[in-house]
N, C-alpha and C. Protein backbone atom coordinates (compact mmCIF):
# COMPACT_ATOMS: atom_id res chain seq x y z
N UNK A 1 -4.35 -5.93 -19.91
CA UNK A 1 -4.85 -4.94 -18.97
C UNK A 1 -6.36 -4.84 -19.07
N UNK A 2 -7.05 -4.76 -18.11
CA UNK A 2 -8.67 -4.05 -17.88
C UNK A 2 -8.64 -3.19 -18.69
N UNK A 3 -9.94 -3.10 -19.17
CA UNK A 3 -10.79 -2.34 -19.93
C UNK A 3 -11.72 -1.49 -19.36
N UNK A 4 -12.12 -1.89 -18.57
CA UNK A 4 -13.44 -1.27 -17.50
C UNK A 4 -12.73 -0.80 -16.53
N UNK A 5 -13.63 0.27 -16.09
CA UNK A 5 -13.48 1.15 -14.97
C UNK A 5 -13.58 0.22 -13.50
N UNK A 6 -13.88 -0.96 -13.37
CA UNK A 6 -14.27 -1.96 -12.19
C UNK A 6 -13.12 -2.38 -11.47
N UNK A 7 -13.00 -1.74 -10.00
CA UNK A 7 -11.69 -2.84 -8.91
C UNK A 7 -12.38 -3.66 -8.86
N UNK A 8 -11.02 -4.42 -9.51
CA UNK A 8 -10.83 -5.80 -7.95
C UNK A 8 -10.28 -5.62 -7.16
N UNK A 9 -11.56 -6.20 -5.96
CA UNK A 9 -10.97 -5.75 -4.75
C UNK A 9 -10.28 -7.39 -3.93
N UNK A 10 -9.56 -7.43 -3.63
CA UNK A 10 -8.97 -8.50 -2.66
C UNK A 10 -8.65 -8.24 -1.24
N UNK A 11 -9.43 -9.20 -0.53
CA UNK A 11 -9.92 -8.74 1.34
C UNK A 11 -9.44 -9.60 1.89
N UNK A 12 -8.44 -9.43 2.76
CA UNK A 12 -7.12 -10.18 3.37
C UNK A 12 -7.27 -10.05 4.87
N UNK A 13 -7.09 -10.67 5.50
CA UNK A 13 -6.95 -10.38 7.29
C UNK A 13 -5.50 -10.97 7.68
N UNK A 14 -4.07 -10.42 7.73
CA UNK A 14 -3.22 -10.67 8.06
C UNK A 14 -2.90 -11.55 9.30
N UNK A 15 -2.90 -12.03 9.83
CA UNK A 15 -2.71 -12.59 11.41
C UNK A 15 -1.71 -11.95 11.58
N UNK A 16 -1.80 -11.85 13.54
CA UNK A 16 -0.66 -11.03 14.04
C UNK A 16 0.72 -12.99 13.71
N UNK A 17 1.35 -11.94 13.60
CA UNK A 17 3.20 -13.38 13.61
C UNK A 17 3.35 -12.95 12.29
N UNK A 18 2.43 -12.59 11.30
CA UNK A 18 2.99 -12.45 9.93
C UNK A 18 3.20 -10.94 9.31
N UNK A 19 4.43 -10.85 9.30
CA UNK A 19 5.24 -10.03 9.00
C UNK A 19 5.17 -9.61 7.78
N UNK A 20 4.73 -9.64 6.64
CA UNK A 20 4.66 -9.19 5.54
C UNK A 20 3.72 -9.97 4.53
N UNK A 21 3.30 -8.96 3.77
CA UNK A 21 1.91 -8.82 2.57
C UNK A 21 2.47 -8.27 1.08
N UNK A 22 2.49 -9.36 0.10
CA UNK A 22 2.53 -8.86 -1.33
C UNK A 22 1.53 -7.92 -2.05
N UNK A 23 1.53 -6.61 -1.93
CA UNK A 23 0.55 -5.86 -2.67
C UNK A 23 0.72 -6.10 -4.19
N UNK A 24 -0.19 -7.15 -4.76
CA UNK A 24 0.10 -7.58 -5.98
C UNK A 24 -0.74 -7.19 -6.80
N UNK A 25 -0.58 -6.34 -7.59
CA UNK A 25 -2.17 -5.52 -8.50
C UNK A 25 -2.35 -6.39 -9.84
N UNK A 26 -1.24 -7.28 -9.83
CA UNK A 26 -2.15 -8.45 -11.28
C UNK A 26 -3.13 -10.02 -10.02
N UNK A 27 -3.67 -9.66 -9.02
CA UNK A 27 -4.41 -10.03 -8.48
C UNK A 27 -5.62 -9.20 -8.00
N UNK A 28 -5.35 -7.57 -7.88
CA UNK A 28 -6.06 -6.61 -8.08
C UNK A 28 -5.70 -5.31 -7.76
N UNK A 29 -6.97 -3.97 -8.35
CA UNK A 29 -6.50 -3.32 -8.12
C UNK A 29 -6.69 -2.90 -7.02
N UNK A 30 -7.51 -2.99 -5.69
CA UNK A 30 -7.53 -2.34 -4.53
C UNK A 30 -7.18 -3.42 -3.60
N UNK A 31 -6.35 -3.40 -2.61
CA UNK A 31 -6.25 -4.78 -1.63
C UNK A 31 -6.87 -3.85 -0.16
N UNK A 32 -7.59 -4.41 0.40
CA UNK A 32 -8.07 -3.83 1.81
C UNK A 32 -7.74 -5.39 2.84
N UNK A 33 -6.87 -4.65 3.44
CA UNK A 33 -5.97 -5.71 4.20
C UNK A 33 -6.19 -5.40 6.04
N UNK A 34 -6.63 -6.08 6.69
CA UNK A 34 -6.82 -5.91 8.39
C UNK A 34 -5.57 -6.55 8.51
N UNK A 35 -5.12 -5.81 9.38
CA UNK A 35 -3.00 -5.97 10.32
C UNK A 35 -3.79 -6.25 11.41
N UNK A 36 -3.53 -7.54 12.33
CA UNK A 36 -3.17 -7.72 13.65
C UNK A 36 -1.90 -7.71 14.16
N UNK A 37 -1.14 -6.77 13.42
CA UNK A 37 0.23 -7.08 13.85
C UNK A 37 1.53 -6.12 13.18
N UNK A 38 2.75 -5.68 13.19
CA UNK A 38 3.22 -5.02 12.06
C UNK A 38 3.56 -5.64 10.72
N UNK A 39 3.06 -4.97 9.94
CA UNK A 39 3.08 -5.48 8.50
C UNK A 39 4.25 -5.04 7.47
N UNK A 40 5.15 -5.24 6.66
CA UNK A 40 5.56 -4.76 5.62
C UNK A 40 5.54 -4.85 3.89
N UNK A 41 4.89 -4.13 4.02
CA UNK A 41 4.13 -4.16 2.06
C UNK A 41 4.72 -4.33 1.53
N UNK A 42 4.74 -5.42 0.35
CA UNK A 42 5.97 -5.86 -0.42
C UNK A 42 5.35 -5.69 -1.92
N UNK A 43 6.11 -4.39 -2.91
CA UNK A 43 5.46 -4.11 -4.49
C UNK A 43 6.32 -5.17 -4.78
N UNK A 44 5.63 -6.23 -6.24
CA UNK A 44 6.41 -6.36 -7.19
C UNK A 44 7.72 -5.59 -7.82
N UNK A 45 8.97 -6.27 -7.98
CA UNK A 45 9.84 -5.48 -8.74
C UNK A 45 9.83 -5.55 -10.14
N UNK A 46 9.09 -6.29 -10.75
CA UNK A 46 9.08 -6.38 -11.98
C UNK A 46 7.43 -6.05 -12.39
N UNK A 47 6.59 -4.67 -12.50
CA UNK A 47 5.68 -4.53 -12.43
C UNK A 47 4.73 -5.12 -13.84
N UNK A 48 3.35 -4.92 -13.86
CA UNK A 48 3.48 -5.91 -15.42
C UNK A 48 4.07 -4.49 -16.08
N UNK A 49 3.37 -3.01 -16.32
CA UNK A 49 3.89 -2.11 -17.13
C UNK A 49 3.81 -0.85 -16.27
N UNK A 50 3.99 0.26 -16.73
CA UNK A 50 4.72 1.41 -16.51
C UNK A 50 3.29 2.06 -16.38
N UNK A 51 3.10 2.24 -15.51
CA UNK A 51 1.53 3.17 -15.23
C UNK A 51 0.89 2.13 -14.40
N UNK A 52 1.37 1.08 -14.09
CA UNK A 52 0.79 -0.20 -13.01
C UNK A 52 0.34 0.78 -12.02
N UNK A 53 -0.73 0.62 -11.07
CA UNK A 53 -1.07 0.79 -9.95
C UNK A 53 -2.20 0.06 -9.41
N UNK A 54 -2.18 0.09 -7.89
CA UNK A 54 -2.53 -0.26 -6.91
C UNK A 54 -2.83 0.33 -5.38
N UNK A 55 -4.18 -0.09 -5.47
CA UNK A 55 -4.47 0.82 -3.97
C UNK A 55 -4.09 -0.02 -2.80
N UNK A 56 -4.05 0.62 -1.77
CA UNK A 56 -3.96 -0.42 -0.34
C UNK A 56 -4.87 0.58 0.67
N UNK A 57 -6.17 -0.32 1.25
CA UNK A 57 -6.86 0.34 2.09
C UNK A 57 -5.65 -0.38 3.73
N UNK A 58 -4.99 0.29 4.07
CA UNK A 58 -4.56 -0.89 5.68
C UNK A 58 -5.67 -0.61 6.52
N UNK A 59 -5.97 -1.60 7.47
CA UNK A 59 -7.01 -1.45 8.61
C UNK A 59 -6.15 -1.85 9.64
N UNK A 60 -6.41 -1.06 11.07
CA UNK A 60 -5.81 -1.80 11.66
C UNK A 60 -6.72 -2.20 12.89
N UNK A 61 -6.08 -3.41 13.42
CA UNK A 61 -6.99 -4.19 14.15
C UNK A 61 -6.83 -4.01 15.69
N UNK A 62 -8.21 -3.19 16.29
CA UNK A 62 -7.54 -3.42 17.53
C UNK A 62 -6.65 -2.13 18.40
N UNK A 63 -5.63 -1.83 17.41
CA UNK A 63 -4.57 -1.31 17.66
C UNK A 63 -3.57 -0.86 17.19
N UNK A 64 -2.79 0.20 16.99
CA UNK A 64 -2.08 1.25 15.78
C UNK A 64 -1.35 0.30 15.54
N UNK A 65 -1.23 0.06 14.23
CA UNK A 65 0.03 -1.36 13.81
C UNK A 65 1.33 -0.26 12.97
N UNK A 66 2.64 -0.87 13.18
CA UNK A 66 3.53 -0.31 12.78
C UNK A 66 3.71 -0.87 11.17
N UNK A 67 3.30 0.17 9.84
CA UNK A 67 4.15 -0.45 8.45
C UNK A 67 5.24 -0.07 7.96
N UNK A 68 5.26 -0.82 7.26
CA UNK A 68 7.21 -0.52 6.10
C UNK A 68 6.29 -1.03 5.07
N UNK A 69 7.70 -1.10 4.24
CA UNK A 69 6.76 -0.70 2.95
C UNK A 69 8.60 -1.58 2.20
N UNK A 70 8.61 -2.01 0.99
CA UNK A 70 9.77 -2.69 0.34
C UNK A 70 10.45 -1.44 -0.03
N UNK A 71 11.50 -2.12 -0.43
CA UNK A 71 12.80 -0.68 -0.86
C UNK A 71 12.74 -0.39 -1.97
N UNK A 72 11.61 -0.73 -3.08
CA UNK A 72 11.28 0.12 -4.29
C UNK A 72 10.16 0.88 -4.04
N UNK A 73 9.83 0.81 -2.96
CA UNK A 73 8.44 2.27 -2.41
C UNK A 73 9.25 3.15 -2.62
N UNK A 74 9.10 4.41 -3.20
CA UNK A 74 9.55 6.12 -2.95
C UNK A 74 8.54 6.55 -2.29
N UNK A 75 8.30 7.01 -1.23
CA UNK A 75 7.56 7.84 -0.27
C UNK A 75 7.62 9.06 -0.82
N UNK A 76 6.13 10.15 -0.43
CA UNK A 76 6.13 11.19 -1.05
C UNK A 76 6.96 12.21 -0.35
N UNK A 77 7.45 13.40 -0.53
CA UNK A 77 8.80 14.26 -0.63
C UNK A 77 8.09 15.90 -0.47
N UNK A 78 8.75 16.72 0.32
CA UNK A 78 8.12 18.21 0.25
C UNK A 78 9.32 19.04 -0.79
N UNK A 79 9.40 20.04 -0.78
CA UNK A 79 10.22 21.31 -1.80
C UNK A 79 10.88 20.65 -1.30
N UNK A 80 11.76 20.56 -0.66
CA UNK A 80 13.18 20.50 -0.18
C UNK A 80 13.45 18.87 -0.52
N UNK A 81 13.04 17.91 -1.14
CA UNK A 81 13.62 16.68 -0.88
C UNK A 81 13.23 15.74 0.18
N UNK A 82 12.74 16.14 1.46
CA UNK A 82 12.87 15.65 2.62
C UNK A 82 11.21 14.77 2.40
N UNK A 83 11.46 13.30 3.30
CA UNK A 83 10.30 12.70 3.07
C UNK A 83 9.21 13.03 3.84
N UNK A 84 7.91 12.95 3.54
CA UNK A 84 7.20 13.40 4.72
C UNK A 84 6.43 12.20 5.66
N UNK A 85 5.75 12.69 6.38
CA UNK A 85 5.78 11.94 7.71
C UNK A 85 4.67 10.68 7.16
N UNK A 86 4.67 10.08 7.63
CA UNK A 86 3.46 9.39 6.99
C UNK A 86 2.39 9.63 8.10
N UNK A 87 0.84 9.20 7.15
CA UNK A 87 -0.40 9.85 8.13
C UNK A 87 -0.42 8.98 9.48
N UNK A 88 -0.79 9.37 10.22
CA UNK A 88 -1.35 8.85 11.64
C UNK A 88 -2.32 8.62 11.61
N UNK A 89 -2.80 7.17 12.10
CA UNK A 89 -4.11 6.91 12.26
C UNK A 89 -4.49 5.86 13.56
N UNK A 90 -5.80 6.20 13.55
CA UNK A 90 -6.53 5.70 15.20
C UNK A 90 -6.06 3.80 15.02
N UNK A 91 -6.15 3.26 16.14
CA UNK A 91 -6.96 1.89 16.13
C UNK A 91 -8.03 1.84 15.88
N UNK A 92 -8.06 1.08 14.86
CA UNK A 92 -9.29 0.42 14.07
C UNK A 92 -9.25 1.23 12.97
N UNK A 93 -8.91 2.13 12.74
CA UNK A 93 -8.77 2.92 11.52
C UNK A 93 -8.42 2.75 10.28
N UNK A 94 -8.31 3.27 9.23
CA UNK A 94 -8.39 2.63 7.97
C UNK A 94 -7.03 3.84 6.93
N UNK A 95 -5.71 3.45 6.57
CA UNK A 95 -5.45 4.23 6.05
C UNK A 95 -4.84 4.18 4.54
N UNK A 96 -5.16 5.14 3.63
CA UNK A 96 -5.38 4.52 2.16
C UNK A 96 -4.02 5.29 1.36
N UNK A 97 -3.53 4.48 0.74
CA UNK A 97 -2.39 4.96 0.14
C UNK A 97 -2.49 4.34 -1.61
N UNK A 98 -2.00 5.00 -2.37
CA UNK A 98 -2.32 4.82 -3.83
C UNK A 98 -0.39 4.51 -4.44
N UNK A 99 -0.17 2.96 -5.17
CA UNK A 99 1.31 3.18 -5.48
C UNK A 99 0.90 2.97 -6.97
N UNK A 100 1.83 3.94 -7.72
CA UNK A 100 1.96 3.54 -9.01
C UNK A 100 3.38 3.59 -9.49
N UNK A 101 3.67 2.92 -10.31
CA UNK A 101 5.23 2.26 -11.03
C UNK A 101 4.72 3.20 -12.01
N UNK A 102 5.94 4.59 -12.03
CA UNK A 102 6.21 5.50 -13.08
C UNK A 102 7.54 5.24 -13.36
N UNK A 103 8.31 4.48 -13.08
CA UNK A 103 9.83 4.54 -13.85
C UNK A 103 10.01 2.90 -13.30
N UNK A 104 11.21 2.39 -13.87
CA UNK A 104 11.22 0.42 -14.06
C UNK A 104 11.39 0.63 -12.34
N UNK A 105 10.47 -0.35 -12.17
CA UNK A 105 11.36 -1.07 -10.71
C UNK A 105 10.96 -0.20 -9.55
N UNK A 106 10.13 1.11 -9.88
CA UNK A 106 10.19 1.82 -8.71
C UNK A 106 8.31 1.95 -8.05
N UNK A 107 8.30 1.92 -7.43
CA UNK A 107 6.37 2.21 -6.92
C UNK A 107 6.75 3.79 -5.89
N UNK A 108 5.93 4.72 -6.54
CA UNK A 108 5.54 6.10 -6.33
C UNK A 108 4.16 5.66 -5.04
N UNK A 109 4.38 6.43 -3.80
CA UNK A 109 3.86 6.04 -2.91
C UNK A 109 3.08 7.24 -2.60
N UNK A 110 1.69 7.42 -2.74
CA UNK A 110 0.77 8.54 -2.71
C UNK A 110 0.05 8.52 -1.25
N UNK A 111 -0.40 9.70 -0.19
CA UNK A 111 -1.07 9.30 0.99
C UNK A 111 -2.12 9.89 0.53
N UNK A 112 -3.50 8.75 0.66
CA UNK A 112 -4.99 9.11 0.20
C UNK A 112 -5.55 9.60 1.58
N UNK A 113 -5.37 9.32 2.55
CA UNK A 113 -5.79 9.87 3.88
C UNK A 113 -6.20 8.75 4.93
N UNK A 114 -6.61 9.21 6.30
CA UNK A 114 -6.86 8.63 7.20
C UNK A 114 -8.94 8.32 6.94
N UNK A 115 -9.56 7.39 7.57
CA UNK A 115 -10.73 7.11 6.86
C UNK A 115 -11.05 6.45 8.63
């Protein structure tokens, strides 16, 4: 693991046809990724350890792109259980979400905001 306070950052431009992006944080920790297209974020299931995290700036290109996210994302939750909405953001907009692996196998899905 890093020692220093320093991201790596990894700068990706998806093409529209491609359907999905490995958010892989042993390649770094912040990925800022431009979508021409809908994307679905795919965490590692085998993270390296238990406090792993990873940022994702999405941009989108153009035009509001639709994401998913893999089936070990937990989305964040209000009192009641119920998931909440995820943020809305413009075309061309930038929206930042923070995942960290607090239990095996699972990525905790944080909304950093619209930018």
């Amino acid at each position: 693991t890093a020692r220093t306070m320093m991201n790596t950052a990894v700068v990706v431009n998806v093409p529209a046809g491609t359907s999905s992006y490995s958010l892989d944080p042993s390649l770094g920790s912040m990925h800022i990724v431009t979508m021409n297209g809908t994307v679905t974020f795919n965490l590692p299931s085998n993270p390296r350890q238990l406090g792993d995290s990873v940022t994702l700036h999405a941009i989108s290109a153009g035009a509001i792109r639709a994401i998913a996210f893999s089936s070990n994302v937990v989305l964040p939750k209000d009192s009641t259980g119920a998931v909440l909405p995820f943020q809305q953001y413009p075309a061309d907009g930038m929206a930042t979400l923070l995942f960290q692996c607090l239990k095996p196998g699972l990525w905790q899905c944080y909304y950093g905001g619209v930018h």
